[in-house]
PDB file of N, CA and C in Angstrom:
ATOM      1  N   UNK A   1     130.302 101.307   5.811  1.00  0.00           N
ATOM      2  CA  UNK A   1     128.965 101.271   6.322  1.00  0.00           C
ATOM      3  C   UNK A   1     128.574  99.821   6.539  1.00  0.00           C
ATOM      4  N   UNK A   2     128.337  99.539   7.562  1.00  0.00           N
ATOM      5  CA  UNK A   2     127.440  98.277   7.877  1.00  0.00           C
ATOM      6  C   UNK A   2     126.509  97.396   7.294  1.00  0.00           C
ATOM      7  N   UNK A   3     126.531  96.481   6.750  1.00  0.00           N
ATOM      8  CA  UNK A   3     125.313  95.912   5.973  1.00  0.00           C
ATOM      9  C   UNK A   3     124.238  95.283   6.764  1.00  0.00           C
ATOM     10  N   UNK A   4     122.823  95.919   6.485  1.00  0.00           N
ATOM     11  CA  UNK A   4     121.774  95.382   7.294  1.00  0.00           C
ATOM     12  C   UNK A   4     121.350  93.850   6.813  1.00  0.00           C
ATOM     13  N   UNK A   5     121.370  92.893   7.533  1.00  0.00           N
ATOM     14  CA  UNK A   5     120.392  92.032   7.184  1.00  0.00           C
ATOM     15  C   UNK A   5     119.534  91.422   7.213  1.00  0.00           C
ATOM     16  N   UNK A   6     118.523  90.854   6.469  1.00  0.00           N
ATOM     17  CA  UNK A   6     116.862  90.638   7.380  1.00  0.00           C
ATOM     18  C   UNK A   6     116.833  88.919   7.121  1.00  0.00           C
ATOM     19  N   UNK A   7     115.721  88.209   7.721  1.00  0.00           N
ATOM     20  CA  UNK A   7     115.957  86.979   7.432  1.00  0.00           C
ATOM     21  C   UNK A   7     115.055  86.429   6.272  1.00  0.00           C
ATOM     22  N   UNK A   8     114.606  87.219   5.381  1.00  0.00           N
ATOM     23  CA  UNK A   8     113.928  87.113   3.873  1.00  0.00           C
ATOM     24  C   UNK A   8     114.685  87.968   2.856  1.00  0.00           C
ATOM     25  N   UNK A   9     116.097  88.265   3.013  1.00  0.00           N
ATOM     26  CA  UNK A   9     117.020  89.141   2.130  1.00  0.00           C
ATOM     27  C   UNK A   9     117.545  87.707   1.116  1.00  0.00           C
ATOM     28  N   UNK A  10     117.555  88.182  -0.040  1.00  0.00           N
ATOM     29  CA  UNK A  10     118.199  87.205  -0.922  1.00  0.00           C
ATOM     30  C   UNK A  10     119.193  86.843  -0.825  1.00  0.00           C
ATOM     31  N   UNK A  11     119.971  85.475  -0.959  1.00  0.00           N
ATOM     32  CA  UNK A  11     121.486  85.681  -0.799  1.00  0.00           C
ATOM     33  C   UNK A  11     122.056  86.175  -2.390  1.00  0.00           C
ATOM     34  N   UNK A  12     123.381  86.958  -2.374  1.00  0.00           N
ATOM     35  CA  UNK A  12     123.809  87.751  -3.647  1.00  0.00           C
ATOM     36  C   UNK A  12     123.668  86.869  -4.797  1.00  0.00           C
ATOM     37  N   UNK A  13     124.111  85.599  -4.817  1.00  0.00           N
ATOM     38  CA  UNK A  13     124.294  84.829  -5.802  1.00  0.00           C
ATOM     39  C   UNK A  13     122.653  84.515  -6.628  1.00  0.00           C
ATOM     40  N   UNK A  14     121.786  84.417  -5.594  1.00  0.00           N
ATOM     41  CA  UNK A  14     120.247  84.014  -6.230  1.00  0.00           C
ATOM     42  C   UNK A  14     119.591  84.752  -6.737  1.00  0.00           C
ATOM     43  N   UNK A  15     119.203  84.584  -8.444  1.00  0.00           N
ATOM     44  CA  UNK A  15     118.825  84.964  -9.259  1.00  0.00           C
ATOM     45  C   UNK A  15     117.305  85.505  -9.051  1.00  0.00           C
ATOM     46  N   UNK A  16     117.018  86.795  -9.317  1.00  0.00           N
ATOM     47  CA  UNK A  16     115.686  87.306  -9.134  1.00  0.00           C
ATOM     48  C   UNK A  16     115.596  88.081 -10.370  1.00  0.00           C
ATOM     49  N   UNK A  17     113.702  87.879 -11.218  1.00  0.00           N
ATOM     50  CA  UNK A  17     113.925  88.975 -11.968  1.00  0.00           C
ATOM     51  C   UNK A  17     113.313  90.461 -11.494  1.00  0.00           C
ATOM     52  N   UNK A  18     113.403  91.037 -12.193  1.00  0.00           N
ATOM     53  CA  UNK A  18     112.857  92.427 -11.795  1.00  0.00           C
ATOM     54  C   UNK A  18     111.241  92.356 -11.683  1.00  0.00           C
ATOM     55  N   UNK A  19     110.970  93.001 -11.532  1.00  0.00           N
ATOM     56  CA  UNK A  19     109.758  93.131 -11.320  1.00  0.00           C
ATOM     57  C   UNK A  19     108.642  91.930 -10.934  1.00  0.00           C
ATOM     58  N   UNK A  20     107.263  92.140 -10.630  1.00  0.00           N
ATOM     59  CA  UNK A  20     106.333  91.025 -10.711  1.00  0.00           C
ATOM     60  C   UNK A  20     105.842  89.881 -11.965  1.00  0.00           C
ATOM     61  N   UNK A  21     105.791  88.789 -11.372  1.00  0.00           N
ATOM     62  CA  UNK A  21     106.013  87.257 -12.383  1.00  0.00           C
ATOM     63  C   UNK A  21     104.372  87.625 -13.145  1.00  0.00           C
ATOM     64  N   UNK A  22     104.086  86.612 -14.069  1.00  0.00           N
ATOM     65  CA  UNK A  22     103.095  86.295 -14.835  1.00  0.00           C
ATOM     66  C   UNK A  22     102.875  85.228 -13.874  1.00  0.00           C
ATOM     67  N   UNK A  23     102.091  84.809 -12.781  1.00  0.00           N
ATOM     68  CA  UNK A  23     102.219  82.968 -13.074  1.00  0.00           C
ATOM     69  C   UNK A  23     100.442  82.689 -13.517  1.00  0.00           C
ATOM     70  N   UNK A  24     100.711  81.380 -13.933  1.00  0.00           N
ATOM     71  CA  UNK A  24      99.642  81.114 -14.364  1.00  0.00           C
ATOM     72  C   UNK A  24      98.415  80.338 -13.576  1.00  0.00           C
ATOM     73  N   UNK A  25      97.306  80.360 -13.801  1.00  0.00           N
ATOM     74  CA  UNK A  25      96.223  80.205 -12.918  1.00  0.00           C
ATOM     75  C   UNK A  25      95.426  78.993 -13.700  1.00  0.00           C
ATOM     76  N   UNK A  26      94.751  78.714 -12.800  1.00  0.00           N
ATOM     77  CA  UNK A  26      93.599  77.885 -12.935  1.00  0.00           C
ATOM     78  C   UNK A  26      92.288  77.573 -11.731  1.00  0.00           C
ATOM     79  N   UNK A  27      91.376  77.819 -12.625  1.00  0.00           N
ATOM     80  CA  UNK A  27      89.847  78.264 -11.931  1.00  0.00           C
ATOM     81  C   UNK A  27      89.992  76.794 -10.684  1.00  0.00           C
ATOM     82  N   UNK A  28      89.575  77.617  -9.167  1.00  0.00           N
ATOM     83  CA  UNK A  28      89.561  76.122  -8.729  1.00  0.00           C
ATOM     84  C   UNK A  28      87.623  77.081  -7.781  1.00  0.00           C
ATOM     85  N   UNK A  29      87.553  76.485  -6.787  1.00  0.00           N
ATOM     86  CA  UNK A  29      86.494  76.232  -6.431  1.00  0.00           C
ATOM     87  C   UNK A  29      86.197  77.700  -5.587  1.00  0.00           C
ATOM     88  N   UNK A  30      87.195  78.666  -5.307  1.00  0.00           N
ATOM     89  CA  UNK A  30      87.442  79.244  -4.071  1.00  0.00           C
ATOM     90  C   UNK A  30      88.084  80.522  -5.402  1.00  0.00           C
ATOM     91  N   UNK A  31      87.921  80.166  -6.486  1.00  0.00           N
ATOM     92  CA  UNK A  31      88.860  81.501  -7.102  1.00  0.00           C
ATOM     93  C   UNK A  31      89.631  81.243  -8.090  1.00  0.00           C
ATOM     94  N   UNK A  32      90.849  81.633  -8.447  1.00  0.00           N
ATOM     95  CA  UNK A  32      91.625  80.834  -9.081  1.00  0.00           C
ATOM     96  C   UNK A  32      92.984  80.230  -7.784  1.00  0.00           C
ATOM     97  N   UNK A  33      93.593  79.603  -8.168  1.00  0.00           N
ATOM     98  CA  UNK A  33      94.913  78.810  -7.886  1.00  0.00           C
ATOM     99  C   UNK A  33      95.883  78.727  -8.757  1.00  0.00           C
ATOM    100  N   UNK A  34      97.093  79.022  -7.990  1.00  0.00           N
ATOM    101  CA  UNK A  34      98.233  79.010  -9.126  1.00  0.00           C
ATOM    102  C   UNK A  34      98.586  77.824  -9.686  1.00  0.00           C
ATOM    103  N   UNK A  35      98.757  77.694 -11.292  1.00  0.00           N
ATOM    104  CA  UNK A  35      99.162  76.100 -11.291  1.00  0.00           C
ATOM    105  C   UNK A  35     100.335  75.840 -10.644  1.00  0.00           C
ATOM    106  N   UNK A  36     100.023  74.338 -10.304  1.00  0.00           N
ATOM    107  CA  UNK A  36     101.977  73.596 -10.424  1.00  0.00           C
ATOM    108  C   UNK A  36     102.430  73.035 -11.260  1.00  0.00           C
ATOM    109  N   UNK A  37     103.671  73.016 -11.245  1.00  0.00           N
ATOM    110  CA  UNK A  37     104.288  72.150 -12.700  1.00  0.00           C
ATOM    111  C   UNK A  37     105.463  71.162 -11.807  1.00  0.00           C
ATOM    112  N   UNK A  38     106.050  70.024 -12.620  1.00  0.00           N
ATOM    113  CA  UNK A  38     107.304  69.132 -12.218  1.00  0.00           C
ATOM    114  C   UNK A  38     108.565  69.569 -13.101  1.00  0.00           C
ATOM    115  N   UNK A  39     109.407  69.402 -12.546  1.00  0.00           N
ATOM    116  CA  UNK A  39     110.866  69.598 -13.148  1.00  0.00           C
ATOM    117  C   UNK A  39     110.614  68.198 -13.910  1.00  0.00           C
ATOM    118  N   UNK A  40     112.058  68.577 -14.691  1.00  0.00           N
ATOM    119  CA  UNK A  40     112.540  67.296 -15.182  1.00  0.00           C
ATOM    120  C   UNK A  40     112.977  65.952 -14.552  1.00  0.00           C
ATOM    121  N   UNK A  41     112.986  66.847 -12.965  1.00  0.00           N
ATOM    122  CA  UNK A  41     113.490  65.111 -12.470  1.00  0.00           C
ATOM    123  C   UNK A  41     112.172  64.890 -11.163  1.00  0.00           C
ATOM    124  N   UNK A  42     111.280  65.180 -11.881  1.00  0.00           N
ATOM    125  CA  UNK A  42     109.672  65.115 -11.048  1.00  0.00           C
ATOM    126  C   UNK A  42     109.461  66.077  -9.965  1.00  0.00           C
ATOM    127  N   UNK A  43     110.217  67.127  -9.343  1.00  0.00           N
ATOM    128  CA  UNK A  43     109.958  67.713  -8.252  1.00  0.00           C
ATOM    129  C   UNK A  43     108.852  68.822  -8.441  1.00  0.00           C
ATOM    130  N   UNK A  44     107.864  69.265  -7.578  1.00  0.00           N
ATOM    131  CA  UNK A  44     106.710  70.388  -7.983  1.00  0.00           C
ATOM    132  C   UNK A  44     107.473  71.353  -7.853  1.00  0.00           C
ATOM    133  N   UNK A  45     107.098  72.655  -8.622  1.00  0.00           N
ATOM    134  CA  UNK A  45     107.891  73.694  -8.688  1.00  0.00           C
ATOM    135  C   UNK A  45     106.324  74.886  -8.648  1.00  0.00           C
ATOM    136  N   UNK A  46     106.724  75.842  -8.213  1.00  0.00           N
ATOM    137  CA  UNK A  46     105.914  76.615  -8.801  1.00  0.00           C
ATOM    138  C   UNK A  46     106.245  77.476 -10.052  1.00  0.00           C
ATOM    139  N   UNK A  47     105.621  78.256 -11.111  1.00  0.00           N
ATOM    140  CA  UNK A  47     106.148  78.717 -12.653  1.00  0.00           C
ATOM    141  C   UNK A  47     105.510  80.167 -12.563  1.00  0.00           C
ATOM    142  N   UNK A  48     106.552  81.061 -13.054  1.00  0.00           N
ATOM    143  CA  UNK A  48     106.254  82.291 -13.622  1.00  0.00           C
ATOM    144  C   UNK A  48     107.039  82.435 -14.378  1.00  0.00           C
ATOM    145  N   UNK A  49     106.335  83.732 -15.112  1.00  0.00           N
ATOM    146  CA  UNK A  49     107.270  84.663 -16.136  1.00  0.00           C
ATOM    147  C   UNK A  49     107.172  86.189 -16.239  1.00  0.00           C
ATOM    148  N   UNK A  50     107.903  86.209 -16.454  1.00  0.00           N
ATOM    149  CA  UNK A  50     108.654  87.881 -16.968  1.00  0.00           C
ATOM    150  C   UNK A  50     108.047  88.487 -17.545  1.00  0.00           C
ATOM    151  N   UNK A  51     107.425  87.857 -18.808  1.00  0.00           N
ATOM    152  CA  UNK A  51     106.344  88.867 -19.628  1.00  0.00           C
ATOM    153  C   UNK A  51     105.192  88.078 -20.416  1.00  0.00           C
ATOM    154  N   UNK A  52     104.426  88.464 -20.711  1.00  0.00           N
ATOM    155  CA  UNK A  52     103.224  87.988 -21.099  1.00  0.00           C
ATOM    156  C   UNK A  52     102.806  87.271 -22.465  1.00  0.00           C
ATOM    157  N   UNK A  53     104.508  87.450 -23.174  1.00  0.00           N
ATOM    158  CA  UNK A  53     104.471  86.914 -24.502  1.00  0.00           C
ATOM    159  C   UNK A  53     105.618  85.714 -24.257  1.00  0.00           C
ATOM    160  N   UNK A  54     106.125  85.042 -23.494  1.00  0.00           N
ATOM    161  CA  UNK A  54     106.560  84.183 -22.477  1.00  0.00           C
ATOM    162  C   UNK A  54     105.809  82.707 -22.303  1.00  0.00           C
ATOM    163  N   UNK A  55     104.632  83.806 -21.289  1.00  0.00           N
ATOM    164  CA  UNK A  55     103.746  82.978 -21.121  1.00  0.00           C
ATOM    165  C   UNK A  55     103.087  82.292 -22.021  1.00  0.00           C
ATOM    166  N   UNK A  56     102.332  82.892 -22.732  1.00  0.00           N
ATOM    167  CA  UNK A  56     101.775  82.595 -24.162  1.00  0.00           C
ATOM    168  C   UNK A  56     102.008  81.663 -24.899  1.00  0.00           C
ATOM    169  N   UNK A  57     103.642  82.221 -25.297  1.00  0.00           N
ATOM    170  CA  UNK A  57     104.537  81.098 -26.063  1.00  0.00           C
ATOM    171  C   UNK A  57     104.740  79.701 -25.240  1.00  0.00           C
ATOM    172  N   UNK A  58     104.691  79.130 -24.122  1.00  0.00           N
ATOM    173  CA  UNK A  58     104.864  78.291 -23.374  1.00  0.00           C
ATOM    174  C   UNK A  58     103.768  77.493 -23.290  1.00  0.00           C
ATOM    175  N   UNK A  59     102.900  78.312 -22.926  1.00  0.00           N
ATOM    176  CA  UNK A  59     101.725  77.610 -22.369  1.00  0.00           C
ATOM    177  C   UNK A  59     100.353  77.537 -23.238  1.00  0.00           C
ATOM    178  N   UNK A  60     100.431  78.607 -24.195  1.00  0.00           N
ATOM    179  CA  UNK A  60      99.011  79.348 -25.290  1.00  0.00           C
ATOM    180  C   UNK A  60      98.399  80.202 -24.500  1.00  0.00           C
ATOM    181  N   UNK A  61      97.923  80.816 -25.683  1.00  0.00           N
ATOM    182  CA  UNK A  61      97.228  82.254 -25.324  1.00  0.00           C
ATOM    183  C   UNK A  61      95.777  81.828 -24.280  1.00  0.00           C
ATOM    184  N   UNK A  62      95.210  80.875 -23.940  1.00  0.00           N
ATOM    185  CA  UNK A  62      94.043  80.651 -23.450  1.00  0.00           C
ATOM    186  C   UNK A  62      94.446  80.688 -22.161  1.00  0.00           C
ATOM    187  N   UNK A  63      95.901  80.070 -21.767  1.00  0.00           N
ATOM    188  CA  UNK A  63      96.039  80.444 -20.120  1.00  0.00           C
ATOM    189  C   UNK A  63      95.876  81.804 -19.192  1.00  0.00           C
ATOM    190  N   UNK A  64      94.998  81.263 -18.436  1.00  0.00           N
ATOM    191  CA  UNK A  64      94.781  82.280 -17.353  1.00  0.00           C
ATOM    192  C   UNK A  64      96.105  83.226 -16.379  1.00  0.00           C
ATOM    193  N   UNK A  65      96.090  83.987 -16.059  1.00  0.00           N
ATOM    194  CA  UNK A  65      97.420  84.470 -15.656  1.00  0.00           C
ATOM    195  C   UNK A  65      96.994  85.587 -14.445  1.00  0.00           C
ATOM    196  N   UNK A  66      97.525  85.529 -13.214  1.00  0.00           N
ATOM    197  CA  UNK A  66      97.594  86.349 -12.387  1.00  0.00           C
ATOM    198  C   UNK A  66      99.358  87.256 -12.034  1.00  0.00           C
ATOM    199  N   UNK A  67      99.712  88.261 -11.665  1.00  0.00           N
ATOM    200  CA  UNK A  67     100.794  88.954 -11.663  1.00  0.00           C
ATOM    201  C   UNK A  67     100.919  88.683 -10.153  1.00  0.00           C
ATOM    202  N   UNK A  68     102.027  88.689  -9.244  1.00  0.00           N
ATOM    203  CA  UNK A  68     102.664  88.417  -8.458  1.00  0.00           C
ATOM    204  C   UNK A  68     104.370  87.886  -8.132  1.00  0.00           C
ATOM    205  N   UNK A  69     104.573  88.934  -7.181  1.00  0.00           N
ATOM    206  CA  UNK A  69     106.344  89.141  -7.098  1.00  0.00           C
ATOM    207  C   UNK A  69     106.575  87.484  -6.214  1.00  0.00           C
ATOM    208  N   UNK A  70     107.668  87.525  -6.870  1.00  0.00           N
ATOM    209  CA  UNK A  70     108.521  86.735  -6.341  1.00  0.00           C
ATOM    210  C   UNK A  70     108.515  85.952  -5.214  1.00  0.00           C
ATOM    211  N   UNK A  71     108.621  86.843  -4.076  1.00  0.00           N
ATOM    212  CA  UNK A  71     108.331  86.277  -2.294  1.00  0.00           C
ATOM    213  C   UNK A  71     107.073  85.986  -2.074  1.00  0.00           C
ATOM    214  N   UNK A  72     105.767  86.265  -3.045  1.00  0.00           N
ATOM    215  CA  UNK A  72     104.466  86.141  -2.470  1.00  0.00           C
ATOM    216  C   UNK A  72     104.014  85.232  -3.288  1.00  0.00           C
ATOM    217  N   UNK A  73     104.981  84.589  -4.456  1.00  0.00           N
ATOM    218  CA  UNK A  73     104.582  83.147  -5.013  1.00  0.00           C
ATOM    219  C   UNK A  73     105.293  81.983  -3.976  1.00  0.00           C
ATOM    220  N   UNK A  74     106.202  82.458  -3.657  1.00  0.00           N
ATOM    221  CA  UNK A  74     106.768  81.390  -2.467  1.00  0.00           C
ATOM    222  C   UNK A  74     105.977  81.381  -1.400  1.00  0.00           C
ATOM    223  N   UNK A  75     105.668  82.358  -0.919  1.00  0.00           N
ATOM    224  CA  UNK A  75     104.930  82.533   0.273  1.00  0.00           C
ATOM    225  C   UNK A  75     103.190  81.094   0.394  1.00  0.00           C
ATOM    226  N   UNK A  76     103.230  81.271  -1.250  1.00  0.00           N
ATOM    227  CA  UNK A  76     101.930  80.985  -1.473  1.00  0.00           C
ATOM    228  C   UNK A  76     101.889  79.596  -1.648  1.00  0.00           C
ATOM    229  N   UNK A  77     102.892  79.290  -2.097  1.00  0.00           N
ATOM    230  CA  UNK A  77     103.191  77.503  -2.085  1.00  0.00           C
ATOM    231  C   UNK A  77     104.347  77.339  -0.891  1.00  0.00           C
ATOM    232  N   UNK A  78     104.626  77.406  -0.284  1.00  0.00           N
ATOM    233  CA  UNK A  78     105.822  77.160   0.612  1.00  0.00           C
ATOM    234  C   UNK A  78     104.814  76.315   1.543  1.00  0.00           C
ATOM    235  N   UNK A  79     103.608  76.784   2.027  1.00  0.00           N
ATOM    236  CA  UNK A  79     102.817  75.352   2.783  1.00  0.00           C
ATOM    237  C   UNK A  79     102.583  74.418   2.064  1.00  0.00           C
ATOM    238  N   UNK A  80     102.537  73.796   0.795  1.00  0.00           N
ATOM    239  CA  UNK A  80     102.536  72.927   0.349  1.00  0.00           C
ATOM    240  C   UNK A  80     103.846  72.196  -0.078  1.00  0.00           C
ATOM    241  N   UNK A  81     104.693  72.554   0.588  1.00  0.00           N
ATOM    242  CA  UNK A  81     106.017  71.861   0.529  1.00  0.00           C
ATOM    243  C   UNK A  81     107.218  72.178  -0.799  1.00  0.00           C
ATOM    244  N   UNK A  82     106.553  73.447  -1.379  1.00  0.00           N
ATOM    245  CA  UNK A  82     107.482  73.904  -3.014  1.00  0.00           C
ATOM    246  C   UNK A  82     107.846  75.319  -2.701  1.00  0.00           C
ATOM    247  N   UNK A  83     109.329  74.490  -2.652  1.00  0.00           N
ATOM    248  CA  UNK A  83     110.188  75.575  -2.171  1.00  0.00           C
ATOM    249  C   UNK A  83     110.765  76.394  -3.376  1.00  0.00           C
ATOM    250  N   UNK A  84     110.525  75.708  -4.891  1.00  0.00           N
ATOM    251  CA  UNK A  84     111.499  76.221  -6.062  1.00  0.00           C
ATOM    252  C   UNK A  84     110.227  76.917  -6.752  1.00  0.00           C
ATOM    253  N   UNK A  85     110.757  78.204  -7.176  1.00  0.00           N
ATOM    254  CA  UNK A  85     110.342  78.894  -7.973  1.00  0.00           C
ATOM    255  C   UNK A  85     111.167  78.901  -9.706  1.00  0.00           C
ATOM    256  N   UNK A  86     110.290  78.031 -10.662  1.00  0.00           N
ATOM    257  CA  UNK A  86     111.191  78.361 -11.816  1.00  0.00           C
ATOM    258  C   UNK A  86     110.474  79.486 -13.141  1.00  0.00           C
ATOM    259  N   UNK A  87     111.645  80.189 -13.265  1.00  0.00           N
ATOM    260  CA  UNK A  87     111.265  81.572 -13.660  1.00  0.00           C
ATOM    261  C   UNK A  87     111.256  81.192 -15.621  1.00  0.00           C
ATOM    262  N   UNK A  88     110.096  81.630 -16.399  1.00  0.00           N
ATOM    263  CA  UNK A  88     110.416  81.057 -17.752  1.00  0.00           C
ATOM    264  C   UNK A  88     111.150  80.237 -18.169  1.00  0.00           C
ATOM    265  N   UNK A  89     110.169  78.838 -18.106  1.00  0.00           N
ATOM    266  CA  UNK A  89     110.581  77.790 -18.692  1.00  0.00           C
ATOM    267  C   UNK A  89     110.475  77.963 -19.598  1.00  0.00           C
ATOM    268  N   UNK A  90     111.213  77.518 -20.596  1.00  0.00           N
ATOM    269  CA  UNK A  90     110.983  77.270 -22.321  1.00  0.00           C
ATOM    270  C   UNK A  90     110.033  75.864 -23.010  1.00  0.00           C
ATOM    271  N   UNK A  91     110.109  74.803 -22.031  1.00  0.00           N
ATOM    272  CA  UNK A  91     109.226  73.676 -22.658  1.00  0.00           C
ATOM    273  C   UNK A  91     108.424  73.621 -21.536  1.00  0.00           C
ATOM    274  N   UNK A  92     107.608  72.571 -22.080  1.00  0.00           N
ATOM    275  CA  UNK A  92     106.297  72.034 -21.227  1.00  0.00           C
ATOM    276  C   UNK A  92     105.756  70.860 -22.112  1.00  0.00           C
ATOM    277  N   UNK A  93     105.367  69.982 -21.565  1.00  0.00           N
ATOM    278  CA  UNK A  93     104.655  68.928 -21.983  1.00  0.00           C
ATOM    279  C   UNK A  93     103.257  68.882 -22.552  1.00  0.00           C
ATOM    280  N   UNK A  94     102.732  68.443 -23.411  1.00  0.00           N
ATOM    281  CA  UNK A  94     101.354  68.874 -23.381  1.00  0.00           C
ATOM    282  C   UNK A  94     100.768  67.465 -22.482  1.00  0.00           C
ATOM    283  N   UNK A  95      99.795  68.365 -21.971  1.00  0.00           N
ATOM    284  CA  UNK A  95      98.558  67.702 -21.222  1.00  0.00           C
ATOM    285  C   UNK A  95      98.573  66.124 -21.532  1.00  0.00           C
ATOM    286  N   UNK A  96      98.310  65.546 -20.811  1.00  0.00           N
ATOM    287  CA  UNK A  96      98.391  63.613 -21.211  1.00  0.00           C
ATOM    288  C   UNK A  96      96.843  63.544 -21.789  1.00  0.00           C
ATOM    289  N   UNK A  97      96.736  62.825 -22.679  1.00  0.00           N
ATOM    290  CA  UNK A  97      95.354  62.481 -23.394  1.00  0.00           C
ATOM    291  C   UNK A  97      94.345  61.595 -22.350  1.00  0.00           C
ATOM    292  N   UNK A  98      93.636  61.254 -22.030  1.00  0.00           N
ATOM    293  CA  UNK A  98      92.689  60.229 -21.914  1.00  0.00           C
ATOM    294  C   UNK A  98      92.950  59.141 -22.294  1.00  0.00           C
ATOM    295  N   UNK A  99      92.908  57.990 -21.668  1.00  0.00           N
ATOM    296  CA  UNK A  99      93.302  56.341 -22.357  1.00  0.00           C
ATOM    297  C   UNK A  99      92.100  55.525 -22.191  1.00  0.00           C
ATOM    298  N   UNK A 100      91.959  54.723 -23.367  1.00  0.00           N
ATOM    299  CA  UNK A 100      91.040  54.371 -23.493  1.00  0.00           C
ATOM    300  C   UNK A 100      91.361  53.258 -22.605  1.00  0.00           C
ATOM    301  N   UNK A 101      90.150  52.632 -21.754  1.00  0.00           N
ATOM    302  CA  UNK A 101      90.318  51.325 -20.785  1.00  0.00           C
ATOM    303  C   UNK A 101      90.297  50.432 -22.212  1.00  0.00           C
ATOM    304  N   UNK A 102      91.287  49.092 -21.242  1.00  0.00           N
ATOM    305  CA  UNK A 102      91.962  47.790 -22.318  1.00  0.00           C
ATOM    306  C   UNK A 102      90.686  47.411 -21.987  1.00  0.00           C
ATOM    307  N   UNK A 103      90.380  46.320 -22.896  1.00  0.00           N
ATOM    308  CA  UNK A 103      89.206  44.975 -22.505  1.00  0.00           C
ATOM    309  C   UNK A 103      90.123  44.582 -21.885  1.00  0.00           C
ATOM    310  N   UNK A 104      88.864  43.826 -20.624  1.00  0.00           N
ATOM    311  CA  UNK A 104      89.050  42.898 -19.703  1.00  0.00           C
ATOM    312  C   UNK A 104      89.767  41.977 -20.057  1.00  0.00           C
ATOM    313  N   UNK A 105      90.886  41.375 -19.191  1.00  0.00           N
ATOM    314  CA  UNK A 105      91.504  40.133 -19.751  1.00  0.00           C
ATOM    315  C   UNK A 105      90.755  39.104 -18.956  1.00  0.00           C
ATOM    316  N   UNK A 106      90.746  38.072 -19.410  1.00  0.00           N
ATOM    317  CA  UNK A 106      89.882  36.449 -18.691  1.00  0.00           C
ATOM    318  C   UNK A 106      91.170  36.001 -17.842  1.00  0.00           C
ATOM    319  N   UNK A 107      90.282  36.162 -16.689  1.00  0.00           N
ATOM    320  CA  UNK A 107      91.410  35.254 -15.502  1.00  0.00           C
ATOM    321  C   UNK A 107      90.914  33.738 -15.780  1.00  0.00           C
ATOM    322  N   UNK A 108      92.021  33.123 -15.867  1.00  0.00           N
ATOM    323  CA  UNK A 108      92.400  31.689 -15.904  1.00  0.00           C
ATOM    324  C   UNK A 108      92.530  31.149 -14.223  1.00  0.00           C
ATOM    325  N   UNK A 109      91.493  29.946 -14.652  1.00  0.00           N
ATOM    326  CA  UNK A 109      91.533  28.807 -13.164  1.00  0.00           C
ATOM    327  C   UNK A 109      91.748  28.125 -12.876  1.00  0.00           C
ATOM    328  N   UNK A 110      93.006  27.799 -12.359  1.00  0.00           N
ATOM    329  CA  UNK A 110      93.526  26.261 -12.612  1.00  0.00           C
ATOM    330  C   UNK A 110      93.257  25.521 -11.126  1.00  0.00           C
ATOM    331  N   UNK A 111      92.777  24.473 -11.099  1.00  0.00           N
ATOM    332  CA  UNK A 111      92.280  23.569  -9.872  1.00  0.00           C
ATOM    333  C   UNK A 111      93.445  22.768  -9.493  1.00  0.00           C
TER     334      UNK A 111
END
């Protein structure tokens, strides 16, 4: 039998999980928005997960979370140039603190 193919068919080797992702949200002006996150070697990615105790563990229980498959998280960042979807990460960074501004240093004038 013939194999059909479409031009949004996975190739065999690329990993999909079953069902619809967790990804996580954040309130923006218009609704929520999915967050983004960086890889390890700085690239934006977009993030989901598998199940809801995943999420949790990753991120804490206070994150917001919307459900959505696979092709319609790509779909959803692919105009913003993030082509990688990474499926349960295990780490994450916490949030960068606030820095306190240095005192001013005295510029020196030499004539």
């Amino acid at each position: 039998m013939a194999e059909l193919l479409q031009d949004d068919d996975p190739e065999p080797s690329d990993r999909f999980p079953a069902g619809p992702l967790y990804v996580p949200v954040r309130p923006g002006p218009c609704g929520c928005a999915a967050r983004l996150f960086r890889t390890p070697l700085g690239d934006r990615t977009a993030v989901g997960f598998t199940s809801v105790s995943r999420l949790t563990a990753t991120l804490g229980p206070a994150q917001a979370w919307i459900r959505l498959a696979a092709p319609a998280l790509r779909a959803l960042t692919a105009p913003l140039g993030i082509t990688t979807v990474t499926v349960d990460p295990q780490f994450s960074a916490p949030a960068p603190t606030p820095v306190e501004p240095a005192a001013p240093v005295p510029v020196l004038r030499t004539a």
